[in-house]
PDB file of N, CA and C in Angstrom:
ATOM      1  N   UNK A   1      -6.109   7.880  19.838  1.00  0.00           N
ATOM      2  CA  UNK A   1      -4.738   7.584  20.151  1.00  0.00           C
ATOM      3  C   UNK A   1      -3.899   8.858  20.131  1.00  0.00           C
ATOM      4  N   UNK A   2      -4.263   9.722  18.984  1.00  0.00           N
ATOM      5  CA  UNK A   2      -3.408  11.133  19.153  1.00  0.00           C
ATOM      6  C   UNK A   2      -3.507  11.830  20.796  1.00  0.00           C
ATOM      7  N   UNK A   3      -4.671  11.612  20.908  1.00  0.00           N
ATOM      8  CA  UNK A   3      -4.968  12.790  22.347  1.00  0.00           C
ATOM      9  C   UNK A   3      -4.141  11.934  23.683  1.00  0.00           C
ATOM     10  N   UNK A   4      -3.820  10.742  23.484  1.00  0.00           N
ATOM     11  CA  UNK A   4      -3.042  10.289  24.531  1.00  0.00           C
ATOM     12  C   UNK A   4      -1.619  10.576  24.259  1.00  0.00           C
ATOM     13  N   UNK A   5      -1.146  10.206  22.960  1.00  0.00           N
ATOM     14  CA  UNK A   5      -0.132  10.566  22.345  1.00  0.00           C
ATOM     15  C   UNK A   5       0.540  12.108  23.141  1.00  0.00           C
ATOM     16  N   UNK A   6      -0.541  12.816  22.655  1.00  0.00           N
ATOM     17  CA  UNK A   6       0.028  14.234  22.825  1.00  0.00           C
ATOM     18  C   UNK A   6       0.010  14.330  24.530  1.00  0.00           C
ATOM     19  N   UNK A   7      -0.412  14.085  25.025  1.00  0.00           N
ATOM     20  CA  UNK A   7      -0.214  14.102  26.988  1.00  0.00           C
ATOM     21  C   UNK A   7       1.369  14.266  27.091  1.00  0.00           C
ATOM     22  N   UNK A   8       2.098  13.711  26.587  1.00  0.00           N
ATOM     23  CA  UNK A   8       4.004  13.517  26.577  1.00  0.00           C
ATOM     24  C   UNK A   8       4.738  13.750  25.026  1.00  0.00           C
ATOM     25  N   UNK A   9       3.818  13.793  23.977  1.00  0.00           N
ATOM     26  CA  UNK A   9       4.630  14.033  22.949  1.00  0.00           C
ATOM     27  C   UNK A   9       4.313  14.894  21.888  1.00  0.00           C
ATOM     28  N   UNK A  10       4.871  15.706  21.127  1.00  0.00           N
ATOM     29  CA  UNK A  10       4.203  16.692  20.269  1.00  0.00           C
ATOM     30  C   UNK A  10       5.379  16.117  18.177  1.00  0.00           C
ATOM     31  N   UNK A  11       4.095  16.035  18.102  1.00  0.00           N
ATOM     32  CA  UNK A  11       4.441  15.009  16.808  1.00  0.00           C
ATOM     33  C   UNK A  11       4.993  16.421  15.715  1.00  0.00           C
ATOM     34  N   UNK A  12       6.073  15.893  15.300  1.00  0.00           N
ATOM     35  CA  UNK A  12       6.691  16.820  13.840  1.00  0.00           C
ATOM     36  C   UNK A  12       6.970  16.021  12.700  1.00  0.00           C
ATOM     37  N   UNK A  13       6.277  16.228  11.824  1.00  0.00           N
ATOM     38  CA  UNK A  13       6.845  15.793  10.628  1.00  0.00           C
ATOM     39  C   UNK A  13       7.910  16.485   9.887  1.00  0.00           C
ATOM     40  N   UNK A  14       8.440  15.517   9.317  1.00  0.00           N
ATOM     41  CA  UNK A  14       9.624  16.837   8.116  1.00  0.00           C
ATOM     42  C   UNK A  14       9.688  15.684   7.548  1.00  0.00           C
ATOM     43  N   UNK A  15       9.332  16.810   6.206  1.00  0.00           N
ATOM     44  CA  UNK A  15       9.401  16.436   4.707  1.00  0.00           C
ATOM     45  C   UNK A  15      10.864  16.091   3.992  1.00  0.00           C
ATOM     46  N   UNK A  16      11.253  15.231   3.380  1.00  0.00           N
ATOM     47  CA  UNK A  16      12.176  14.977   2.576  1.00  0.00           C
ATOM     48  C   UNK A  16      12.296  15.532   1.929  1.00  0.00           C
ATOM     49  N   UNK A  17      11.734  15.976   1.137  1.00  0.00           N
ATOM     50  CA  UNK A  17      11.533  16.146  -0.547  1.00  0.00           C
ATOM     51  C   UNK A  17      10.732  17.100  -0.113  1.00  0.00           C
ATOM     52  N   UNK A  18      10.022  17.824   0.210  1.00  0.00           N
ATOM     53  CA  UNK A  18       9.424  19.487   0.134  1.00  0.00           C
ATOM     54  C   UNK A  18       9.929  20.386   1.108  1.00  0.00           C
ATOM     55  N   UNK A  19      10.440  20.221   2.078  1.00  0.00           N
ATOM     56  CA  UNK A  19      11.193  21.150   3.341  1.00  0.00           C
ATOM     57  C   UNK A  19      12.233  21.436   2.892  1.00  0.00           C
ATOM     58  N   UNK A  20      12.458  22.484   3.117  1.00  0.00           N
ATOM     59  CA  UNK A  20      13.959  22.944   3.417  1.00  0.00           C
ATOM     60  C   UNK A  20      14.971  22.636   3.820  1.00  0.00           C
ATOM     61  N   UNK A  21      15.797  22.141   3.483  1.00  0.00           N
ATOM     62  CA  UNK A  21      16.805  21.189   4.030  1.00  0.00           C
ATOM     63  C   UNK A  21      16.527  19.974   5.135  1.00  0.00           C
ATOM     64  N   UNK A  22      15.293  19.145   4.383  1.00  0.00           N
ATOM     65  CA  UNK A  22      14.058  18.440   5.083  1.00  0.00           C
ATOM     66  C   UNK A  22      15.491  16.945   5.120  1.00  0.00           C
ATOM     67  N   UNK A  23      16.054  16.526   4.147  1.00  0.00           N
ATOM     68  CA  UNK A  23      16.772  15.386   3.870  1.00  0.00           C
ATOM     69  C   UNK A  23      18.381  15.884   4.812  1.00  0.00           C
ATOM     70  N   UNK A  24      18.604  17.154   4.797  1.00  0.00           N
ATOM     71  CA  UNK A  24      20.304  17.176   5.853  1.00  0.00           C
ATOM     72  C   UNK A  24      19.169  17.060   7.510  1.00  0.00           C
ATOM     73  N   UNK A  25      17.975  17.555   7.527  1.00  0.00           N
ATOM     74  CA  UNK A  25      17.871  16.880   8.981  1.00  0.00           C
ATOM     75  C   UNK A  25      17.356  16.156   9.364  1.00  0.00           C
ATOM     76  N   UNK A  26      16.680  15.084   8.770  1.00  0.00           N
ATOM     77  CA  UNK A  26      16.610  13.571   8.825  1.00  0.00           C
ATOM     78  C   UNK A  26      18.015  12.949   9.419  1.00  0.00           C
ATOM     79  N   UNK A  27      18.784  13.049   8.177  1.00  0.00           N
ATOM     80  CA  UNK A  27      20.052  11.918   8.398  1.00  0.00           C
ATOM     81  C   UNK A  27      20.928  12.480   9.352  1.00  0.00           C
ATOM     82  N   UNK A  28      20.755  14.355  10.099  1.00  0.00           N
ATOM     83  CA  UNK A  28      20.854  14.489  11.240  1.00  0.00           C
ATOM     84  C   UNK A  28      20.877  13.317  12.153  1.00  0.00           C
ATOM     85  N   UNK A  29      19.593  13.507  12.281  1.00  0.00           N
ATOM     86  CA  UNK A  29      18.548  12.976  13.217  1.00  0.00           C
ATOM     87  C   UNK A  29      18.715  10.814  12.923  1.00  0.00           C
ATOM     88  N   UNK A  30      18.681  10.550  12.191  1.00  0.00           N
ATOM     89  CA  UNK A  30      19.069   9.255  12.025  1.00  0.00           C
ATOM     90  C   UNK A  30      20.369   9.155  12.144  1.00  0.00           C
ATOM     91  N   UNK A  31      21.194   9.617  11.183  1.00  0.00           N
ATOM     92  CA  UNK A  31      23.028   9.376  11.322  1.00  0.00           C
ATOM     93  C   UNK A  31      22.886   8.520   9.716  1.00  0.00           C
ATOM     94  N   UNK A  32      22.035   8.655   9.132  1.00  0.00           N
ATOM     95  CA  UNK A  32      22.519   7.803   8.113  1.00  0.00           C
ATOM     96  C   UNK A  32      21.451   8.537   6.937  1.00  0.00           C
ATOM     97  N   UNK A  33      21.820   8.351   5.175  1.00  0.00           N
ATOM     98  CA  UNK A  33      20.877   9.281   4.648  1.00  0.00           C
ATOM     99  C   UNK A  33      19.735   8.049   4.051  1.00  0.00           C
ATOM    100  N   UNK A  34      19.876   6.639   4.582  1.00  0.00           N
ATOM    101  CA  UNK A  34      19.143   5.486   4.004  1.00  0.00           C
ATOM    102  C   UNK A  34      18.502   5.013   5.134  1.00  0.00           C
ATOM    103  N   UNK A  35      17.603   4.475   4.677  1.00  0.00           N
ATOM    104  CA  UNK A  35      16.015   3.958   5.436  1.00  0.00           C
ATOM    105  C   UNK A  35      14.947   4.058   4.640  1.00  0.00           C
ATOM    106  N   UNK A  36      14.103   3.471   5.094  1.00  0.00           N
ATOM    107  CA  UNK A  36      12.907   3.582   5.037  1.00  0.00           C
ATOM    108  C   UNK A  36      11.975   4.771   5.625  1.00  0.00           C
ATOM    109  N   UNK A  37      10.940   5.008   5.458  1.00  0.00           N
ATOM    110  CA  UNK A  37      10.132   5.983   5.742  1.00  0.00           C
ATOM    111  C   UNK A  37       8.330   5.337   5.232  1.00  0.00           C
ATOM    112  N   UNK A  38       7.623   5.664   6.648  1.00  0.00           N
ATOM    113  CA  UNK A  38       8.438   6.582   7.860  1.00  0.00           C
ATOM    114  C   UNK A  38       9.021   5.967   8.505  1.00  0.00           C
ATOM    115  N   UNK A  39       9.429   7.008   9.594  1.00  0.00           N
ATOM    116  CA  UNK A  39      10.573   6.957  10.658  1.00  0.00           C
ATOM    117  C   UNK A  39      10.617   7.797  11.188  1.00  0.00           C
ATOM    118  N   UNK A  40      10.566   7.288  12.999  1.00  0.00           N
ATOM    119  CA  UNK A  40      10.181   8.016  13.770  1.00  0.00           C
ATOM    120  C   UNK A  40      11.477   8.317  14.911  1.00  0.00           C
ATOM    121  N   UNK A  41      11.492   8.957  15.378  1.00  0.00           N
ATOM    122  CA  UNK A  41      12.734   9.447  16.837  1.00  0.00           C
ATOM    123  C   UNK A  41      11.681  10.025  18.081  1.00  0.00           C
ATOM    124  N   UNK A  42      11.953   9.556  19.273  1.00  0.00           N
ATOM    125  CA  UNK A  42      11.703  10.321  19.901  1.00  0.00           C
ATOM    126  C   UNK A  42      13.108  11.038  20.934  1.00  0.00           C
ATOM    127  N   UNK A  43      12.695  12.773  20.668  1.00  0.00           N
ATOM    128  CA  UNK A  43      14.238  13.455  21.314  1.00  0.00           C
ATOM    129  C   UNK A  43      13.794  13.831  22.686  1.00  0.00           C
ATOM    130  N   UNK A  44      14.322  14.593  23.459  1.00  0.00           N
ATOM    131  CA  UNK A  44      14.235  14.582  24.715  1.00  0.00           C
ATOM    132  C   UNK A  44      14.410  16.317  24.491  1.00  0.00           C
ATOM    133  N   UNK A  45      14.620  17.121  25.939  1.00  0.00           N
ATOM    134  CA  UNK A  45      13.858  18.722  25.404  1.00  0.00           C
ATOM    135  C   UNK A  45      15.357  19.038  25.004  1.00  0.00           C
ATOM    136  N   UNK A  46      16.062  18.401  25.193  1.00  0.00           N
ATOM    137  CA  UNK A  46      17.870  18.852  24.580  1.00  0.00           C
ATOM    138  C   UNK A  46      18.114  18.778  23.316  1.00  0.00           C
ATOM    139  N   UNK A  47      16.921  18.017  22.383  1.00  0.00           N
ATOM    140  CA  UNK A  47      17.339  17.272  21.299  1.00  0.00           C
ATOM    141  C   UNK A  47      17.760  16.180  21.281  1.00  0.00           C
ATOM    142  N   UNK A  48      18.322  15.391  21.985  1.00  0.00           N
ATOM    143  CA  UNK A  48      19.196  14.343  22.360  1.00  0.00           C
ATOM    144  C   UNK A  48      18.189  13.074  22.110  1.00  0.00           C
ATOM    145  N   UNK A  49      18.558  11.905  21.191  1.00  0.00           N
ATOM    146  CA  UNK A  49      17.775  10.971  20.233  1.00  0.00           C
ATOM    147  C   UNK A  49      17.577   9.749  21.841  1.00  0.00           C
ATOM    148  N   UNK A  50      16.367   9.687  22.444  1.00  0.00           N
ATOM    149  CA  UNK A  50      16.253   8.850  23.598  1.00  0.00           C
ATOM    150  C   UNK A  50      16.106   7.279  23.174  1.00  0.00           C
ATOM    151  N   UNK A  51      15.269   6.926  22.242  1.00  0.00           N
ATOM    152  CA  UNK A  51      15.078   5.922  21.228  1.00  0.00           C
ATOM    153  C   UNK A  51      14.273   6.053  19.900  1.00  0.00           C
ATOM    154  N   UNK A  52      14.430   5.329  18.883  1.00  0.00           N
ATOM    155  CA  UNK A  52      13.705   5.618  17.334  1.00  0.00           C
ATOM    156  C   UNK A  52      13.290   4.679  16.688  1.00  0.00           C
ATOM    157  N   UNK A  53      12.681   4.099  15.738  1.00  0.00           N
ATOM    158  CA  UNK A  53      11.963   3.391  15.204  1.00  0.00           C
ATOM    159  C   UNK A  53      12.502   1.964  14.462  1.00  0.00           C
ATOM    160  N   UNK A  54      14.131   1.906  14.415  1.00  0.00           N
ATOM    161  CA  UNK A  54      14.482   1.023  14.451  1.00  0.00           C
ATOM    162  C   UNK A  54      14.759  -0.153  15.538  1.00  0.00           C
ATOM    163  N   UNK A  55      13.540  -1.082  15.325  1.00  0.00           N
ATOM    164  CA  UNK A  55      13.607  -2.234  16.039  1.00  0.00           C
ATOM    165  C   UNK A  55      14.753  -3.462  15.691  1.00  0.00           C
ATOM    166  N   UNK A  56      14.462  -4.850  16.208  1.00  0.00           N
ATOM    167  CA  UNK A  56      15.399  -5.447  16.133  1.00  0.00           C
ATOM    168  C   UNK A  56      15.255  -5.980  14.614  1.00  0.00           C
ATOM    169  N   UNK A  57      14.015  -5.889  13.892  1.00  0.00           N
ATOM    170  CA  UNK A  57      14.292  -6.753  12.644  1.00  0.00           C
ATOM    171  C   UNK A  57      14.190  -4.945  11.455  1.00  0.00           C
ATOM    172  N   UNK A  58      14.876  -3.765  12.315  1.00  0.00           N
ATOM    173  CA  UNK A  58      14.665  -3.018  11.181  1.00  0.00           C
ATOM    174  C   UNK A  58      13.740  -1.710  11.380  1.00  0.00           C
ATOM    175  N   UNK A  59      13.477  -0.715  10.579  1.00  0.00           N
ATOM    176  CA  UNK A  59      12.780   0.328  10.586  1.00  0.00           C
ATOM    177  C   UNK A  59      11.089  -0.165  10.958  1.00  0.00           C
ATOM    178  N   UNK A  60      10.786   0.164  12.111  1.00  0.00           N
ATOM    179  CA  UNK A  60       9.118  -0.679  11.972  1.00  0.00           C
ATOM    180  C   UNK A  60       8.139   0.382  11.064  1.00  0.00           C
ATOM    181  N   UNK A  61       8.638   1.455  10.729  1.00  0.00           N
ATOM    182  CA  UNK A  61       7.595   2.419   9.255  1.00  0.00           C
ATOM    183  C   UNK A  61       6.256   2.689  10.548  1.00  0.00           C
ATOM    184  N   UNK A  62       4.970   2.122   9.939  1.00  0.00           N
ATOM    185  CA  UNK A  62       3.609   2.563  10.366  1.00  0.00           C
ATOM    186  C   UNK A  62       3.674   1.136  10.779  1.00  0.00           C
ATOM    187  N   UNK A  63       3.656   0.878  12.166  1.00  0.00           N
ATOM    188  CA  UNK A  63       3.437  -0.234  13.103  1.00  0.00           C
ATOM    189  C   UNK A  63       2.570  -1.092  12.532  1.00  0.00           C
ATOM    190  N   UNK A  64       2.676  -2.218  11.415  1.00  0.00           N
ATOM    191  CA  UNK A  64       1.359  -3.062  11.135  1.00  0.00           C
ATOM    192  C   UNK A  64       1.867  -4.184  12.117  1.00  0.00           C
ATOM    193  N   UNK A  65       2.966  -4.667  11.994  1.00  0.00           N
ATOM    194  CA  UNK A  65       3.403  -6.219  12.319  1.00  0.00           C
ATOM    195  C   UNK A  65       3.449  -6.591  13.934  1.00  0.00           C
ATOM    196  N   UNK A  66       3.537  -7.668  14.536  1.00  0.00           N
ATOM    197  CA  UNK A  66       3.177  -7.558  15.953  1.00  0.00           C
ATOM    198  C   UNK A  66       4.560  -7.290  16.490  1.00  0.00           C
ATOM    199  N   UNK A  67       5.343  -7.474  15.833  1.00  0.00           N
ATOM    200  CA  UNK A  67       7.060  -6.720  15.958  1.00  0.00           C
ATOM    201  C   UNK A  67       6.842  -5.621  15.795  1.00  0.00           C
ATOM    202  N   UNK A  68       6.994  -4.640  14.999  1.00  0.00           N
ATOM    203  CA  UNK A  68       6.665  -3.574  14.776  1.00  0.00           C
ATOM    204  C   UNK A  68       5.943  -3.100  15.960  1.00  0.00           C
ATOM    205  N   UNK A  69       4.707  -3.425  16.294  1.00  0.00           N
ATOM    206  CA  UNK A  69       3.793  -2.654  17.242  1.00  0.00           C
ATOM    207  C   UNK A  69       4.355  -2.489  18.382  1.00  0.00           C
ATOM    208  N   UNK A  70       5.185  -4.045  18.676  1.00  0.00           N
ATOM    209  CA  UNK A  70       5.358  -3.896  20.543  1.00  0.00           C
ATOM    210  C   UNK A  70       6.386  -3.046  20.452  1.00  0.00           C
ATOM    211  N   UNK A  71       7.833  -2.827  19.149  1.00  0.00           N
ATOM    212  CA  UNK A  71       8.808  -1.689  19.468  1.00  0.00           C
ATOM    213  C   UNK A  71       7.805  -0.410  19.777  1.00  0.00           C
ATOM    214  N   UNK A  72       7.081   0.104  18.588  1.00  0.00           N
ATOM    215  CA  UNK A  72       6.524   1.125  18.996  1.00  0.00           C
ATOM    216  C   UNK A  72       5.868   1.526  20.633  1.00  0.00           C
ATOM    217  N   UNK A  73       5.055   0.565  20.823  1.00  0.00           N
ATOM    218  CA  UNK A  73       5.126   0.891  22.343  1.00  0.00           C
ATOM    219  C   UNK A  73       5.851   0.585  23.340  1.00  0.00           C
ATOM    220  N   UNK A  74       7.302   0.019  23.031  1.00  0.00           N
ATOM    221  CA  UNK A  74       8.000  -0.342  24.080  1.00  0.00           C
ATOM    222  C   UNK A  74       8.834   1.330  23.420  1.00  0.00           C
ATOM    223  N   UNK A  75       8.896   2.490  22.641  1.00  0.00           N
ATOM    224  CA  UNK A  75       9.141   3.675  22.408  1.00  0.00           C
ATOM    225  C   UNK A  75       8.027   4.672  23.180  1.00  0.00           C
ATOM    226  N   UNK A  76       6.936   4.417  23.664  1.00  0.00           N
ATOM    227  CA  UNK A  76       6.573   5.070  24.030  1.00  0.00           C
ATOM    228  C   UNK A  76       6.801   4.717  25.986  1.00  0.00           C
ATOM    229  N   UNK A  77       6.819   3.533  25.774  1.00  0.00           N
ATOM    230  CA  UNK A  77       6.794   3.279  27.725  1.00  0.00           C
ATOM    231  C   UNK A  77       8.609   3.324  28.488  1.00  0.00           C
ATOM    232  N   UNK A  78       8.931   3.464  27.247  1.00  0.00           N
ATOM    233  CA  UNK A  78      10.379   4.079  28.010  1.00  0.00           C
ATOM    234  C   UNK A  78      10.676   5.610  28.045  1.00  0.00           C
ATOM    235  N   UNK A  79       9.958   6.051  27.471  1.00  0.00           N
ATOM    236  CA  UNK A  79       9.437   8.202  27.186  1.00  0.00           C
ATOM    237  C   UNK A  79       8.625   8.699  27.972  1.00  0.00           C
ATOM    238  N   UNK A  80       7.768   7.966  28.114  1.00  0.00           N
ATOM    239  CA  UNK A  80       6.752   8.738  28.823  1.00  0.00           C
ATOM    240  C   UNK A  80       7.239   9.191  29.859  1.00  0.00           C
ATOM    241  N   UNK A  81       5.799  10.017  30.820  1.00  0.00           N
ATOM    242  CA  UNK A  81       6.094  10.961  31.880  1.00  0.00           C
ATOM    243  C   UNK A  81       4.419  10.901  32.319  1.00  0.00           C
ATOM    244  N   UNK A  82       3.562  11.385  31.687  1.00  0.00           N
ATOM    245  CA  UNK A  82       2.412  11.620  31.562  1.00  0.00           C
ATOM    246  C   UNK A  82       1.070  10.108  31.247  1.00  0.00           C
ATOM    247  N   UNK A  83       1.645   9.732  30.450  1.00  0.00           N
ATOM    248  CA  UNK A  83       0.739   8.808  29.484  1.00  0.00           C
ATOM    249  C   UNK A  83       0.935   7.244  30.836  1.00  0.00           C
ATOM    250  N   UNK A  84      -0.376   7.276  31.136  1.00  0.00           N
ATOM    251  CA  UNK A  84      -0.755   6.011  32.223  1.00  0.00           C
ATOM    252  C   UNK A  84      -1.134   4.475  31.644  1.00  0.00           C
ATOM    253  N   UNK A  85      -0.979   3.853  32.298  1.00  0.00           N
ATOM    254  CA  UNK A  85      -0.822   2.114  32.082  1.00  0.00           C
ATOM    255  C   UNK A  85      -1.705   2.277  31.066  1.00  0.00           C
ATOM    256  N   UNK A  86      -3.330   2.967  31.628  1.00  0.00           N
ATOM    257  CA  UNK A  86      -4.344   2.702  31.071  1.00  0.00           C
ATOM    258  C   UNK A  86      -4.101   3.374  29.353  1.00  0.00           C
ATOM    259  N   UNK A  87      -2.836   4.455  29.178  1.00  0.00           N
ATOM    260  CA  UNK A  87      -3.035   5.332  28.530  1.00  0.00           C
ATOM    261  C   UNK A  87      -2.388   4.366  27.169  1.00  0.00           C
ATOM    262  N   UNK A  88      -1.234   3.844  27.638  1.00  0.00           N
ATOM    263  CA  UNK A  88      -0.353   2.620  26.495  1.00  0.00           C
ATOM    264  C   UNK A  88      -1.555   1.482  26.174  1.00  0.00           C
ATOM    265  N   UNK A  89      -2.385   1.048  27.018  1.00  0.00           N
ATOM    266  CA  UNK A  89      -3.354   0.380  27.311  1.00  0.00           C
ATOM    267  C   UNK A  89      -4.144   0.329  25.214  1.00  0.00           C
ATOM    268  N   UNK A  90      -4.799   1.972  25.749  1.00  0.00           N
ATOM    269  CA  UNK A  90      -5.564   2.262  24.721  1.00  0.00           C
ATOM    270  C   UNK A  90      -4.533   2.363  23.136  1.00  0.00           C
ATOM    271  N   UNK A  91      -3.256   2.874  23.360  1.00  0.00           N
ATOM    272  CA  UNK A  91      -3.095   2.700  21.756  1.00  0.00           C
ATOM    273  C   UNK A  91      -2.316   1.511  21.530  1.00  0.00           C
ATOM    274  N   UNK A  92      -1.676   0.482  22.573  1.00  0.00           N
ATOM    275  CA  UNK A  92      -1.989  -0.794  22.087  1.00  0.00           C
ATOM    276  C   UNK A  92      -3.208  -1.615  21.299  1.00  0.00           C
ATOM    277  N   UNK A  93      -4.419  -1.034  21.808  1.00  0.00           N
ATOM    278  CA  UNK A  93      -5.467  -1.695  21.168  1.00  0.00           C
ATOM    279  C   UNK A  93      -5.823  -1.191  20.240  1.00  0.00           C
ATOM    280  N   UNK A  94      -5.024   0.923  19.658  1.00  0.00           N
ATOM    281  CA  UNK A  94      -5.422   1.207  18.500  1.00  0.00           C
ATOM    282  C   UNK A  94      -4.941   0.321  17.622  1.00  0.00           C
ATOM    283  N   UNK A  95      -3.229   0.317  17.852  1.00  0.00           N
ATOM    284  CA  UNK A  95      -2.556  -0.215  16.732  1.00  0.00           C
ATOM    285  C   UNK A  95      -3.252  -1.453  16.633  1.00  0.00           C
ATOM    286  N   UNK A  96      -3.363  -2.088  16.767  1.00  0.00           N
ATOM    287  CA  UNK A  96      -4.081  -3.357  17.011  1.00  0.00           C
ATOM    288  C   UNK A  96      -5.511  -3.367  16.094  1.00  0.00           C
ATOM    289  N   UNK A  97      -6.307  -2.324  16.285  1.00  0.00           N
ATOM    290  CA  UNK A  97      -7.499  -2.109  15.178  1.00  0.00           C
ATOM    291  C   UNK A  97      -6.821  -1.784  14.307  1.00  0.00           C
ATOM    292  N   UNK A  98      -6.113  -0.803  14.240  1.00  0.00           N
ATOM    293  CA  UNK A  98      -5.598  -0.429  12.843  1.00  0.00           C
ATOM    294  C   UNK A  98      -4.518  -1.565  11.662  1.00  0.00           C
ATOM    295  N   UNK A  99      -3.747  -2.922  12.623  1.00  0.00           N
ATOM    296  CA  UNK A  99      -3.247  -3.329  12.357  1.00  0.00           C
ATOM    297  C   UNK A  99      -4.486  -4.473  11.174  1.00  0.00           C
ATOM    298  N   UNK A 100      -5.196  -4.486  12.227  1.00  0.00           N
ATOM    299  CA  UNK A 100      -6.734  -5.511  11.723  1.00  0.00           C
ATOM    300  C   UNK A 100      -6.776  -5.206  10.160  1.00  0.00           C
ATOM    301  N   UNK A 101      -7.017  -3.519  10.364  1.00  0.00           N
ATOM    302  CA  UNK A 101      -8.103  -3.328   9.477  1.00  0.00           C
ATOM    303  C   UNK A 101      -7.243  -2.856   7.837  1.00  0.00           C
ATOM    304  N   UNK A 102      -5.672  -2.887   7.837  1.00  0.00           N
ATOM    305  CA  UNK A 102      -4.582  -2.980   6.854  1.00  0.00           C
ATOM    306  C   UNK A 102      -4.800  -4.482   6.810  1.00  0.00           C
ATOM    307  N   UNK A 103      -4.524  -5.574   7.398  1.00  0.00           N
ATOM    308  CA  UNK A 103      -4.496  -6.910   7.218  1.00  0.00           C
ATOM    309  C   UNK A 103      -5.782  -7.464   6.281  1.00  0.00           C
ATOM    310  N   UNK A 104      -7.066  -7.079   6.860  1.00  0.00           N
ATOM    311  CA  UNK A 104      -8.158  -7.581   6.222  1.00  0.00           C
ATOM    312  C   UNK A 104      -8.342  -6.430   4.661  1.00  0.00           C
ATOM    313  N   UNK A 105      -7.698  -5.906   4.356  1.00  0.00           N
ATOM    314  CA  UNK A 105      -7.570  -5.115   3.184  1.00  0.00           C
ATOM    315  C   UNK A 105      -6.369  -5.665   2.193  1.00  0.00           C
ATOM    316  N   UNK A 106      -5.723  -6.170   2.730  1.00  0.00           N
ATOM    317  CA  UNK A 106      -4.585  -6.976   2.197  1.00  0.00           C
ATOM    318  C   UNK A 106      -4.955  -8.524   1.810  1.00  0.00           C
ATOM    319  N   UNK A 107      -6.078  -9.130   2.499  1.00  0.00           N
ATOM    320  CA  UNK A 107      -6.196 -10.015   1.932  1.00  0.00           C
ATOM    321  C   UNK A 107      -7.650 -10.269   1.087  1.00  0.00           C
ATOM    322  N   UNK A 108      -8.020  -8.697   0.731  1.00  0.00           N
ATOM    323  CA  UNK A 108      -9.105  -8.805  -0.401  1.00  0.00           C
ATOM    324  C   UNK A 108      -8.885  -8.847  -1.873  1.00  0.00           C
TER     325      UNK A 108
END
């Protein structure tokens, strides 16, 4: 899923709590210094916030829920440029294993 990922997007993390003024550019970048984490933005090459990880019921964090998942890829199919039917295709069905395989760990 990364290698499709990266075709249109180049992933940054920043740290809260170990970066350098990791928490003034978050709430930059959000507008607010509360949420959850993670939390994701995708910016455009201006910086400019195109859409971010708050869906309609809330911060979706690491996509487990089937809410959660479809914001996440309805964040990637309004961004893209590069990444093909087939390409949303494949990390629909990651999240989807990965969603599995948190669920069946949750109910051991």
């Amino acid at each position: 899923m990364a290698q499709v990922l990266a075709r249109d997007f180049i992933d940054l993390k920043i740290d809260t709590d170990r970066m350098v003024n990791g928490k003034e550019v978050a709430k930059r970048l959000r507008g607010t210094d509360r949420g959850g984490i993670p939390w994701m933005v995708i910016l455009d090459s201006d910086s400019k916030a195109l859409i971010n990880a708050d869906g309609p019921e809330g911060n979706i964090g690491c996509p487990v829920q089937p809410e959660e998942r479809a914001h996440f890829i309805k964040m990637v199919k309004m961004t893209r440029d590069k990444i093909t039917d087939t390409g949303v295709k494949t990390i629909t069905e990651e999240l989807q294993k990965f969603a599995d395989k948190i669920m069946a760990g949750r109910r051991r």
